[in-house]
Protein backbone atom coordinates (compact mmCIF):
# COMPACT_ATOMS: atom_id res chain seq x y z
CA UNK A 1 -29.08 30.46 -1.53
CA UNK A 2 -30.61 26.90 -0.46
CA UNK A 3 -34.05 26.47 -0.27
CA UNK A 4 -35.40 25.49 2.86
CA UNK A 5 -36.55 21.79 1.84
CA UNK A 6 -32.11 21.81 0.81
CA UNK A 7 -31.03 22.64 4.72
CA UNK A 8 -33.58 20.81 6.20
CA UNK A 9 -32.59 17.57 4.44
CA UNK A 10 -28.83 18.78 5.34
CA UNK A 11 -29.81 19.03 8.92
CA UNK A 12 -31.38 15.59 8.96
CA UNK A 13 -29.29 13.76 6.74
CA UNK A 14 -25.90 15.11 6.87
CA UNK A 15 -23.62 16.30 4.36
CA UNK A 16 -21.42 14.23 2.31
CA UNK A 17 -18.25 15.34 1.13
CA UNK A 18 -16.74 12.09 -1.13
CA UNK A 19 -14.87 13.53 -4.22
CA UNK A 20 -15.57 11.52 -7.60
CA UNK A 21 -14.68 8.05 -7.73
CA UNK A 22 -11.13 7.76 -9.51
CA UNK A 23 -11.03 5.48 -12.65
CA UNK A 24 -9.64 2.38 -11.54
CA UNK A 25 -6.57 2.07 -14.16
CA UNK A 26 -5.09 -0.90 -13.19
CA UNK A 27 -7.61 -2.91 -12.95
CA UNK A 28 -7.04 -5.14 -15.98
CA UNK A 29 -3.34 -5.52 -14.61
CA UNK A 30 -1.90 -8.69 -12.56
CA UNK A 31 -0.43 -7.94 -9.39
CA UNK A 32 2.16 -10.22 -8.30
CA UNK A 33 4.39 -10.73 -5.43
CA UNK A 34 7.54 -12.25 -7.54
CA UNK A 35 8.05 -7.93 -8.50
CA UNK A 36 8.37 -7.17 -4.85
CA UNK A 37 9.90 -10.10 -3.63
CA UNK A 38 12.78 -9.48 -6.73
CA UNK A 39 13.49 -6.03 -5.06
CA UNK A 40 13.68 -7.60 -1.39
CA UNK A 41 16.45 -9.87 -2.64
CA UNK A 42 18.33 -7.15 -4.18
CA UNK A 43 17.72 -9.59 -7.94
CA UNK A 44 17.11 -6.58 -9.67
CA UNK A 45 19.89 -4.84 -9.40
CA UNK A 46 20.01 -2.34 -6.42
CA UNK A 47 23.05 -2.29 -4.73
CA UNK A 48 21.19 -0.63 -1.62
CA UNK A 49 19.01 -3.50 -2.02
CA UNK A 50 21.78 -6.35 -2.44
CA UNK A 51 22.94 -4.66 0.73
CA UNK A 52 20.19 -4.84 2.94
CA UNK A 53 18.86 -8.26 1.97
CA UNK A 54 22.46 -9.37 2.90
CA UNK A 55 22.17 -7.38 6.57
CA UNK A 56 18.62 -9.34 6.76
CA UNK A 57 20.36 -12.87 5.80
CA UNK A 58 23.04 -11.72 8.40
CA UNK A 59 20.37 -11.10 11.42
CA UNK A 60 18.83 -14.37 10.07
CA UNK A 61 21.19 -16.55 10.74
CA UNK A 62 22.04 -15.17 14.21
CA UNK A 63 21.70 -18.02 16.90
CA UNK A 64 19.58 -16.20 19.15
CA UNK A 65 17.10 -15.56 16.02
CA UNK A 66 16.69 -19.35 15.45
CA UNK A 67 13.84 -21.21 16.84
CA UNK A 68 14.19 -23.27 19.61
């Protein structure tokens, strides 16, 4: 059972309810956009991803998506 000095601080304070802070493992690891921009452009391989970067090149080159 909680002492009384325990709820009164609980009542005044609040109660805080953060888990433990997860080891950051990638932290010594470079983050770069040339990995996400490869799997936009369908370079590494994907045919679903081939396929939709052509669809996006297609809507791209639509006249009424040109600037003006």
């Amino acid at each position: 059972m909680a002492s009384d000095n325990e709820i009164l601080y609980a009542m005044m304070n609040g109660i805080s309810f953060a888990g433990k802070k997860k080891a950051d493992s990638n932290a010594d690891r470079v983050k770069t956009k040339a990995r996400s921009k490869s799997y936009k452009t369908g370079a590494h391989g994907s045919g679903a991803a081939k396929h939709k970067a052509e669809i996006k090149q297609k809507v791209r080159a639509r006249k009424s998506q040109r600037r003006k």
